[in-house]
PDB file of N, CA and C in Angstrom:
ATOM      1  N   UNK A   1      32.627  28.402 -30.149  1.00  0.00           N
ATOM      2  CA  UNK A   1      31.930  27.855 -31.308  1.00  0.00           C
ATOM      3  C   UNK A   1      31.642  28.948 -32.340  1.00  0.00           C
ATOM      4  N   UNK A   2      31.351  29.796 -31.733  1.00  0.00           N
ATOM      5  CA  UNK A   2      30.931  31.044 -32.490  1.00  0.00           C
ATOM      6  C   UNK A   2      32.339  31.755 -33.631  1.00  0.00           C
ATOM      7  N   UNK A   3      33.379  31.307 -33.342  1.00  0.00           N
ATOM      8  CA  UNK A   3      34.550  31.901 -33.797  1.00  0.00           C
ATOM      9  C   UNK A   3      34.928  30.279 -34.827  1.00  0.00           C
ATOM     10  N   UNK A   4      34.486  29.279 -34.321  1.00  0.00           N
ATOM     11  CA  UNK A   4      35.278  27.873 -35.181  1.00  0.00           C
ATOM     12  C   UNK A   4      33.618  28.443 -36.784  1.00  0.00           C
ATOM     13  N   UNK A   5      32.945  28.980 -36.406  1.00  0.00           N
ATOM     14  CA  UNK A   5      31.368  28.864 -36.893  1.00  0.00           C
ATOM     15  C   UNK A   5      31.763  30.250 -38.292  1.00  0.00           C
ATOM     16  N   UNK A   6      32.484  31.233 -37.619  1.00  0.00           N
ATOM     17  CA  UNK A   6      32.958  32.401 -38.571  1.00  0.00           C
ATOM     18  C   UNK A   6      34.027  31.806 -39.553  1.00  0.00           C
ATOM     19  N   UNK A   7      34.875  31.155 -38.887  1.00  0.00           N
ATOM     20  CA  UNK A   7      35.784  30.221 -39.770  1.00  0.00           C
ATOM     21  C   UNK A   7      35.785  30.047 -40.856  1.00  0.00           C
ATOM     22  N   UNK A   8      34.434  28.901 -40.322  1.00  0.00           N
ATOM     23  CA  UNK A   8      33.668  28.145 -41.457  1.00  0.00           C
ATOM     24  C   UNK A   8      33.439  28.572 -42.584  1.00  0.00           C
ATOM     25  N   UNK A   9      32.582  29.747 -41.889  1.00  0.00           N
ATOM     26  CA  UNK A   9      31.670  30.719 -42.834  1.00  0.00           C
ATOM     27  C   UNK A   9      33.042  31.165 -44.336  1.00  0.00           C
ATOM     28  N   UNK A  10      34.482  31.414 -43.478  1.00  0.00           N
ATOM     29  CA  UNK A  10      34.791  32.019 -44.520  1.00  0.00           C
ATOM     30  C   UNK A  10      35.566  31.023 -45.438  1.00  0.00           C
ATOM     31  N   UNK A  11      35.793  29.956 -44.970  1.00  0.00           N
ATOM     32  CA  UNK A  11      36.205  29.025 -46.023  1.00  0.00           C
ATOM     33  C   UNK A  11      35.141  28.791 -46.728  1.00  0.00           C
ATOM     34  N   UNK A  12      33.699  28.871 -46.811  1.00  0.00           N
ATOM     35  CA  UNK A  12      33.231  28.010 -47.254  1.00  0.00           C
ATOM     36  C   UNK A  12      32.870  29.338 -48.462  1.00  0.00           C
ATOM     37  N   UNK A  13      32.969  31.013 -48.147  1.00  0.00           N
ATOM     38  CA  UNK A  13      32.982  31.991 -48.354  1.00  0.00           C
ATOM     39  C   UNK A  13      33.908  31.877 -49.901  1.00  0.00           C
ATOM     40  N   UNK A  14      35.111  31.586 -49.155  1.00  0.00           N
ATOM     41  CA  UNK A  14      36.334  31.250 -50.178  1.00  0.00           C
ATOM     42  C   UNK A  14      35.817  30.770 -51.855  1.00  0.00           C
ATOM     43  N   UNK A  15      35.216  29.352 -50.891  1.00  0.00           N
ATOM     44  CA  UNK A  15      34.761  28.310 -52.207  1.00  0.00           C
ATOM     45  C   UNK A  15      33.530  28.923 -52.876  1.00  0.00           C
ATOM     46  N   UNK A  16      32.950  29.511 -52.512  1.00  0.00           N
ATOM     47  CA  UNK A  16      31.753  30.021 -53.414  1.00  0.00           C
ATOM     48  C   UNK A  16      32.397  31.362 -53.985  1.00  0.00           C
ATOM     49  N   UNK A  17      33.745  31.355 -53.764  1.00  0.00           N
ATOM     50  CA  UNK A  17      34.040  32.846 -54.410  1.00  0.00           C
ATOM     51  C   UNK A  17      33.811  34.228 -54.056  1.00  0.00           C
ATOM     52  N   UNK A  18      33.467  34.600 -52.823  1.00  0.00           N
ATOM     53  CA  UNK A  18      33.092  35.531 -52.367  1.00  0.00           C
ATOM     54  C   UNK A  18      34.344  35.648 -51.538  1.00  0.00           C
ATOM     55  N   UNK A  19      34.792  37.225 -51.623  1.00  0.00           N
ATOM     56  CA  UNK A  19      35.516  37.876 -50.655  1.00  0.00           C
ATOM     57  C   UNK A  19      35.283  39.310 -50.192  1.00  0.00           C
ATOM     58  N   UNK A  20      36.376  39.869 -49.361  1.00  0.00           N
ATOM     59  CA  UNK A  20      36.182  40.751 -48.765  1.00  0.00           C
ATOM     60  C   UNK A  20      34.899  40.962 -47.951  1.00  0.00           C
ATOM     61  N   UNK A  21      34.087  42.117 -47.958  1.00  0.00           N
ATOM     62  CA  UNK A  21      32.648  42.265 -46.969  1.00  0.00           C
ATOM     63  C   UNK A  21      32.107  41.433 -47.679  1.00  0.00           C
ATOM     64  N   UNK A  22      31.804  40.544 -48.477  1.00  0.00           N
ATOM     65  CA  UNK A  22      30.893  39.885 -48.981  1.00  0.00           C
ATOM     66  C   UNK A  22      31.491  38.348 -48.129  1.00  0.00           C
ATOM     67  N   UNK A  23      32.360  38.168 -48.180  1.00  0.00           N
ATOM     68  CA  UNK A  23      32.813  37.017 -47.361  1.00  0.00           C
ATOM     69  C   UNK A  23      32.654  36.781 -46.041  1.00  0.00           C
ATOM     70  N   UNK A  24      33.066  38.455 -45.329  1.00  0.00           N
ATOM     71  CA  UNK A  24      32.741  38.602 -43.949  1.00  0.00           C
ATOM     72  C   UNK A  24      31.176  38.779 -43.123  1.00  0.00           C
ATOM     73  N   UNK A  25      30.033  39.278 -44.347  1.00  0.00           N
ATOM     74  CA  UNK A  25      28.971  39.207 -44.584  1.00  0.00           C
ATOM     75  C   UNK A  25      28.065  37.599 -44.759  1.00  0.00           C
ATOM     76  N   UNK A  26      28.706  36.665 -45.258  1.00  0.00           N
ATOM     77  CA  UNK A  26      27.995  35.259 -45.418  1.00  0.00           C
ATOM     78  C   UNK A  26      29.058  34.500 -43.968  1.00  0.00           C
ATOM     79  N   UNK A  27      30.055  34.799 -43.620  1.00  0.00           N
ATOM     80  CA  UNK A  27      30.399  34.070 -42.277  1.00  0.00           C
ATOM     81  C   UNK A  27      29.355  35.033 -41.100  1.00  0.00           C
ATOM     82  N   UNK A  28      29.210  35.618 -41.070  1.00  0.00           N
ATOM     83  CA  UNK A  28      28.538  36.131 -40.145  1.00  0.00           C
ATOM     84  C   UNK A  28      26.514  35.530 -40.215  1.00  0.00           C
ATOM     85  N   UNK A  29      26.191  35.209 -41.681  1.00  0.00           N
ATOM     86  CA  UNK A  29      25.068  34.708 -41.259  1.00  0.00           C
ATOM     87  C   UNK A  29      25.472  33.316 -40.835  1.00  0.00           C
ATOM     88  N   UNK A  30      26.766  32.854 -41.226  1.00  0.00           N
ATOM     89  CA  UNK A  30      26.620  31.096 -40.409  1.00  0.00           C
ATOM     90  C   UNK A  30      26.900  31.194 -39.009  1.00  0.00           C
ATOM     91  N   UNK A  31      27.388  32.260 -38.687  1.00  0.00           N
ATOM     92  CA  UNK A  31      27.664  32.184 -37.429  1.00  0.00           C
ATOM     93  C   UNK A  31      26.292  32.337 -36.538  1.00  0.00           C
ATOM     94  N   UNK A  32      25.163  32.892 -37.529  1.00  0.00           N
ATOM     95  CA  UNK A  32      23.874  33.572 -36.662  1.00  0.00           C
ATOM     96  C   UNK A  32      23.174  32.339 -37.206  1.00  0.00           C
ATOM     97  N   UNK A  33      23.703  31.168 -38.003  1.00  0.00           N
ATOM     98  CA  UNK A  33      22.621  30.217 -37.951  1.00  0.00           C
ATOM     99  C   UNK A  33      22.817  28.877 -37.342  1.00  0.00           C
ATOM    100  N   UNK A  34      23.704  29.008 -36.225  1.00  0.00           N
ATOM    101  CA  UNK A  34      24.098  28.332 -34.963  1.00  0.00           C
ATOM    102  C   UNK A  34      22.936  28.466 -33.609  1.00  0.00           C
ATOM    103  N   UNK A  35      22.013  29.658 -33.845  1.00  0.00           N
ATOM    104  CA  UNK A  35      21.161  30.203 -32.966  1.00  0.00           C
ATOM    105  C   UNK A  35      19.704  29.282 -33.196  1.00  0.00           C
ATOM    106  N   UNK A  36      19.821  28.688 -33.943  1.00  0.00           N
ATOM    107  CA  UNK A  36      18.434  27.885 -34.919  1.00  0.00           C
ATOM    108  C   UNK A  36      18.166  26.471 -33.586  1.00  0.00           C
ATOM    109  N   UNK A  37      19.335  25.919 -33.488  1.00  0.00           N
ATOM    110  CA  UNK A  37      19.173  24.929 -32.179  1.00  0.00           C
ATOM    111  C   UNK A  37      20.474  24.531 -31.661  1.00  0.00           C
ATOM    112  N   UNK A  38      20.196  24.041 -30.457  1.00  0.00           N
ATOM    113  CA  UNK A  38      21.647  23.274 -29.992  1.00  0.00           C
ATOM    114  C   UNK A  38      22.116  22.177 -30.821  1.00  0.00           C
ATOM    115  N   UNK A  39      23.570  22.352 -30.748  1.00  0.00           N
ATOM    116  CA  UNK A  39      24.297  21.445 -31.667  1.00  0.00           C
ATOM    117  C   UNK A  39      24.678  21.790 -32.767  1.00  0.00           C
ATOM    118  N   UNK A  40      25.659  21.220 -34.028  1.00  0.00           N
ATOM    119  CA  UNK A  40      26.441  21.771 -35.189  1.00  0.00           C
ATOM    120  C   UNK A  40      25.052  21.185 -36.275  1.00  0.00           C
ATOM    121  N   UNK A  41      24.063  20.888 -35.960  1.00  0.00           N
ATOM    122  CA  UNK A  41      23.285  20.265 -36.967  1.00  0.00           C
ATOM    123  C   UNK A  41      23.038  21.685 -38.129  1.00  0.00           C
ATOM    124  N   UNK A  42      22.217  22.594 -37.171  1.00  0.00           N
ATOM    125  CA  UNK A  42      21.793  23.993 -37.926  1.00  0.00           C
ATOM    126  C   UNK A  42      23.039  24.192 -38.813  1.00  0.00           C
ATOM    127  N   UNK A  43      24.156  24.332 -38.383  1.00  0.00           N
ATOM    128  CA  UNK A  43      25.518  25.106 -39.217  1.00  0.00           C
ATOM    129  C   UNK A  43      25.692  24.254 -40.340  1.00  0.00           C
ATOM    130  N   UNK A  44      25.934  23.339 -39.993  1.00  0.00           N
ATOM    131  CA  UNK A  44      26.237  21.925 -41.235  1.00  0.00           C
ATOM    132  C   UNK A  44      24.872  22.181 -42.394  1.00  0.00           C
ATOM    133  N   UNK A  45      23.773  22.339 -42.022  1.00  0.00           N
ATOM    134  CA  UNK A  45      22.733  22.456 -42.976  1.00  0.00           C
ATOM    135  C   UNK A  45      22.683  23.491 -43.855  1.00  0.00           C
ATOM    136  N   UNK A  46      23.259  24.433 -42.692  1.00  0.00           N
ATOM    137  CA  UNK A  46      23.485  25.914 -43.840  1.00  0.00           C
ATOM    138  C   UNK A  46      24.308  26.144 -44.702  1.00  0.00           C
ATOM    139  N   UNK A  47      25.375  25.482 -44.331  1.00  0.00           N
ATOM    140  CA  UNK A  47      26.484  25.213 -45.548  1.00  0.00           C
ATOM    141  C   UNK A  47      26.312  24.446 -46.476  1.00  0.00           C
ATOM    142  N   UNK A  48      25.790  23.469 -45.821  1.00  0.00           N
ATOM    143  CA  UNK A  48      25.744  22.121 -46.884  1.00  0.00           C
ATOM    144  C   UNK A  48      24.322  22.849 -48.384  1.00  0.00           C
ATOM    145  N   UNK A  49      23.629  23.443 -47.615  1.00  0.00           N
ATOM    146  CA  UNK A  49      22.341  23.876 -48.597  1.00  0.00           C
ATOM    147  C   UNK A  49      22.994  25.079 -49.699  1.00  0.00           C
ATOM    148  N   UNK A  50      23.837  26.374 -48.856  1.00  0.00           N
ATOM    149  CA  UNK A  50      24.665  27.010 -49.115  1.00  0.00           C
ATOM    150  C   UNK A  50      25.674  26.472 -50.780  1.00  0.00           C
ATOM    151  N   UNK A  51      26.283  25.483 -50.512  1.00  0.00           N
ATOM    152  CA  UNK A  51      26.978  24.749 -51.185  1.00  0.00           C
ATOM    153  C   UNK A  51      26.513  24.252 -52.250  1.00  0.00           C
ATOM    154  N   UNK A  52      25.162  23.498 -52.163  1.00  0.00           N
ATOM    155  CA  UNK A  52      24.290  22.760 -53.037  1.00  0.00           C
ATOM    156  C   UNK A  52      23.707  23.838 -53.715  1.00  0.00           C
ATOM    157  N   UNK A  53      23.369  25.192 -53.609  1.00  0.00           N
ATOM    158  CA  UNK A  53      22.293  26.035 -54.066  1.00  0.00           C
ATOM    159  C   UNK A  53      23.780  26.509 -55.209  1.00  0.00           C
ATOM    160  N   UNK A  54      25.057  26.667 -54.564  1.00  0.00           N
ATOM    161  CA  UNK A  54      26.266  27.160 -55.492  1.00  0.00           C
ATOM    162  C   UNK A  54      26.730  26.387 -56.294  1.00  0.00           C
ATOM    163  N   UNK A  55      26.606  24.954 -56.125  1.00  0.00           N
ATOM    164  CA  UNK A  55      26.781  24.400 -57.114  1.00  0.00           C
ATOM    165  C   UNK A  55      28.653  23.563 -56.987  1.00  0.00           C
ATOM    166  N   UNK A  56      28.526  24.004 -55.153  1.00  0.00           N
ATOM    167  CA  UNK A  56      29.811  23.881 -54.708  1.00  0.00           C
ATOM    168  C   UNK A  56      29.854  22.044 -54.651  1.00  0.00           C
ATOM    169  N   UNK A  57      31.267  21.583 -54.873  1.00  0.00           N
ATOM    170  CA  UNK A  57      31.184  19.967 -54.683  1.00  0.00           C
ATOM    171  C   UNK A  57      31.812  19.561 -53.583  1.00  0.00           C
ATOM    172  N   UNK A  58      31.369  19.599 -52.552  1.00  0.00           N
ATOM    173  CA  UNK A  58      32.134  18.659 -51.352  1.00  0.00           C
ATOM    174  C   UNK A  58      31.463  17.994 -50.544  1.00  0.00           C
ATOM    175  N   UNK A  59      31.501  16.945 -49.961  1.00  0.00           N
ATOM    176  CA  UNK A  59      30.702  16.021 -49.605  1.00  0.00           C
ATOM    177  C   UNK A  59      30.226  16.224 -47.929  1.00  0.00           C
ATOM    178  N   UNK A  60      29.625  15.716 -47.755  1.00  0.00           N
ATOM    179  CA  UNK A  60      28.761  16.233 -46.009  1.00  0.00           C
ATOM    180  C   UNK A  60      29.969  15.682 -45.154  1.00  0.00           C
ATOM    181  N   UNK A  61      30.982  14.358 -45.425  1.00  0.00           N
ATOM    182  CA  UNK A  61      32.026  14.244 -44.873  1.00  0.00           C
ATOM    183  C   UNK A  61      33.356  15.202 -44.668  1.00  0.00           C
ATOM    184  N   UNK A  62      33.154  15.499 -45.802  1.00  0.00           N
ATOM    185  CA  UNK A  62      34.247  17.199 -45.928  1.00  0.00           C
ATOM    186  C   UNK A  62      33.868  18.333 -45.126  1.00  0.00           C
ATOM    187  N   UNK A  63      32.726  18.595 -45.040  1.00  0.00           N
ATOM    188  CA  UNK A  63      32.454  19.650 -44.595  1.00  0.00           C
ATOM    189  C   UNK A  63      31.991  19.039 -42.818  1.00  0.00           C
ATOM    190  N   UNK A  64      31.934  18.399 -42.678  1.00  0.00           N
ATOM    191  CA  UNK A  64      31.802  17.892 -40.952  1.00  0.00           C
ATOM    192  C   UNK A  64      33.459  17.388 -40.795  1.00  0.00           C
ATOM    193  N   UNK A  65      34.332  17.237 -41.473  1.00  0.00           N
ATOM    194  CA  UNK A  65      35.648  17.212 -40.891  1.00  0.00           C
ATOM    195  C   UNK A  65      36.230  18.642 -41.088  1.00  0.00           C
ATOM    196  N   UNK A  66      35.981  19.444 -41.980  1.00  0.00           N
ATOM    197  CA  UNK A  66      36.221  20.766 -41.706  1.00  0.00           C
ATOM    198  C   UNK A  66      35.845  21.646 -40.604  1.00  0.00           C
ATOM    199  N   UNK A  67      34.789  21.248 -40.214  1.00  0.00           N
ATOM    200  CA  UNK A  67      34.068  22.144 -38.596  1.00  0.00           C
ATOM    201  C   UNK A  67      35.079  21.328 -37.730  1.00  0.00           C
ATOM    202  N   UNK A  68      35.497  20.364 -37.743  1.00  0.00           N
ATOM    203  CA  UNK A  68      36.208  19.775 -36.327  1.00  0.00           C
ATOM    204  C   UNK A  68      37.724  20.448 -36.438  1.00  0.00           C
ATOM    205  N   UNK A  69      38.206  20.484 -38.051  1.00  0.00           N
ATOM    206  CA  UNK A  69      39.403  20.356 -38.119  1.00  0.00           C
ATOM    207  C   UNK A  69      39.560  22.150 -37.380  1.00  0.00           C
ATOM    208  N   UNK A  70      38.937  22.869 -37.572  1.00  0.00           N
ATOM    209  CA  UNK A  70      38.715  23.928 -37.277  1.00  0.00           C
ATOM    210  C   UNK A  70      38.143  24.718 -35.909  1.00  0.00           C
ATOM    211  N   UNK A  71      37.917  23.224 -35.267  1.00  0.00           N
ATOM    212  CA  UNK A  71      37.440  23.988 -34.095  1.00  0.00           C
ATOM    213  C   UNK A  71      39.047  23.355 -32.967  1.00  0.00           C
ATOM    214  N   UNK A  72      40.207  23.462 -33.017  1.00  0.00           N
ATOM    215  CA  UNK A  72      40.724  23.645 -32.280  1.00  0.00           C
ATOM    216  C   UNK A  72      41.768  24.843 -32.941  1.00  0.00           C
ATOM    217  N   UNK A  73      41.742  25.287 -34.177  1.00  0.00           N
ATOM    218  CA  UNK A  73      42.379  26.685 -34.883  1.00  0.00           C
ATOM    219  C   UNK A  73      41.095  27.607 -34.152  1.00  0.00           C
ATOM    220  N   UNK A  74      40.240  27.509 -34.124  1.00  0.00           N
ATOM    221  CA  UNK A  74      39.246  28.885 -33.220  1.00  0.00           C
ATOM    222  C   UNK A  74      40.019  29.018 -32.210  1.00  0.00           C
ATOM    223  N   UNK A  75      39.502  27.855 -31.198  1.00  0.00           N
ATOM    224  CA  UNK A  75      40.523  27.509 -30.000  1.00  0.00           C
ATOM    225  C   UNK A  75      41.756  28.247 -29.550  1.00  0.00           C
ATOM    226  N   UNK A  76      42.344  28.435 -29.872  1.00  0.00           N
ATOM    227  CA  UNK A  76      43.831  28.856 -30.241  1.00  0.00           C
ATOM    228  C   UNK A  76      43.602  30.387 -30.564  1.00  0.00           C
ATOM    229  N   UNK A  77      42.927  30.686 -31.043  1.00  0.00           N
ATOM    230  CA  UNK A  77      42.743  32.006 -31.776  1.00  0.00           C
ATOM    231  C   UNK A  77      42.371  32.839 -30.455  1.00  0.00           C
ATOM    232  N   UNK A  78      41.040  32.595 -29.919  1.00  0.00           N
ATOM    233  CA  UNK A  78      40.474  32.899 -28.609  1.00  0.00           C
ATOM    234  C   UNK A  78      41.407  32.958 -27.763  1.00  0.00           C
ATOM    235  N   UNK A  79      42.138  32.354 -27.241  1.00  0.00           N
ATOM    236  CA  UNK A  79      42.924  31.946 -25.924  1.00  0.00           C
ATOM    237  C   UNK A  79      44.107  33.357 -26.555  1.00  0.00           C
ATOM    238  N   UNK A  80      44.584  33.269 -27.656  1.00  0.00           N
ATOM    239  CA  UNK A  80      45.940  34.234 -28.368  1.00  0.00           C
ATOM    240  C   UNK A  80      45.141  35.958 -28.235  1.00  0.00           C
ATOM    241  N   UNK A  81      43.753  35.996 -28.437  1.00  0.00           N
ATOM    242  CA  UNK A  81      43.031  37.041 -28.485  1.00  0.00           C
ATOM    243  C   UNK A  81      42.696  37.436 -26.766  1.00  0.00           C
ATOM    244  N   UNK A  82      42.136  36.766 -26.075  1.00  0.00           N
ATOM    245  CA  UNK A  82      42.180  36.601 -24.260  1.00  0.00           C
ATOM    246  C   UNK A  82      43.669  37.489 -23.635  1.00  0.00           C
ATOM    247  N   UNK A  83      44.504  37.364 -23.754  1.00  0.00           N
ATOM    248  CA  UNK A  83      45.990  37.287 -23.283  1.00  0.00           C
ATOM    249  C   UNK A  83      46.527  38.720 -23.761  1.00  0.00           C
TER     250      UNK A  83
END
């Protein structure tokens, strides 16, 4: 989760325009705001607020099919990184 959660962070990094350490810097707080409670609720909020404070437009459906679409590319990543 922690790796589908960095993902996130940097697409969503992308869309607010931030790259390089500044990109790898805001995926890393979504990844630390997975620690808030069990479940994708915390992550989804941080983006979604993230998004709204930027002025970013995508809808809470976009961004909860993006965490799924993405959590079997983590998946994959882990298992290729393991080996």
């Amino acid at each position: 989760m922690a790796r589908r959660n960095k993902l996130l962070g940097l697409w969503a990094a992308d869309l607010m325009g931030l790259t390089g350490s500044d990109a790898e810097a805001y995926a890393k707080t979504v990844v630390l705001s997975d620690l808030e409670e069990p479940g994708d609720e915390d992550v989804f909020r941080k983006v979604r607020h993230d998004f709204d404070t930027a002025g970013i437009d995508r809808t809470d459906t976009r961004i909860r099919e993006q965490m799924a679409e993405l959590l079997p590319v983590a998946r994959e990543q882990v298992l290729k990184d393991s080996k």
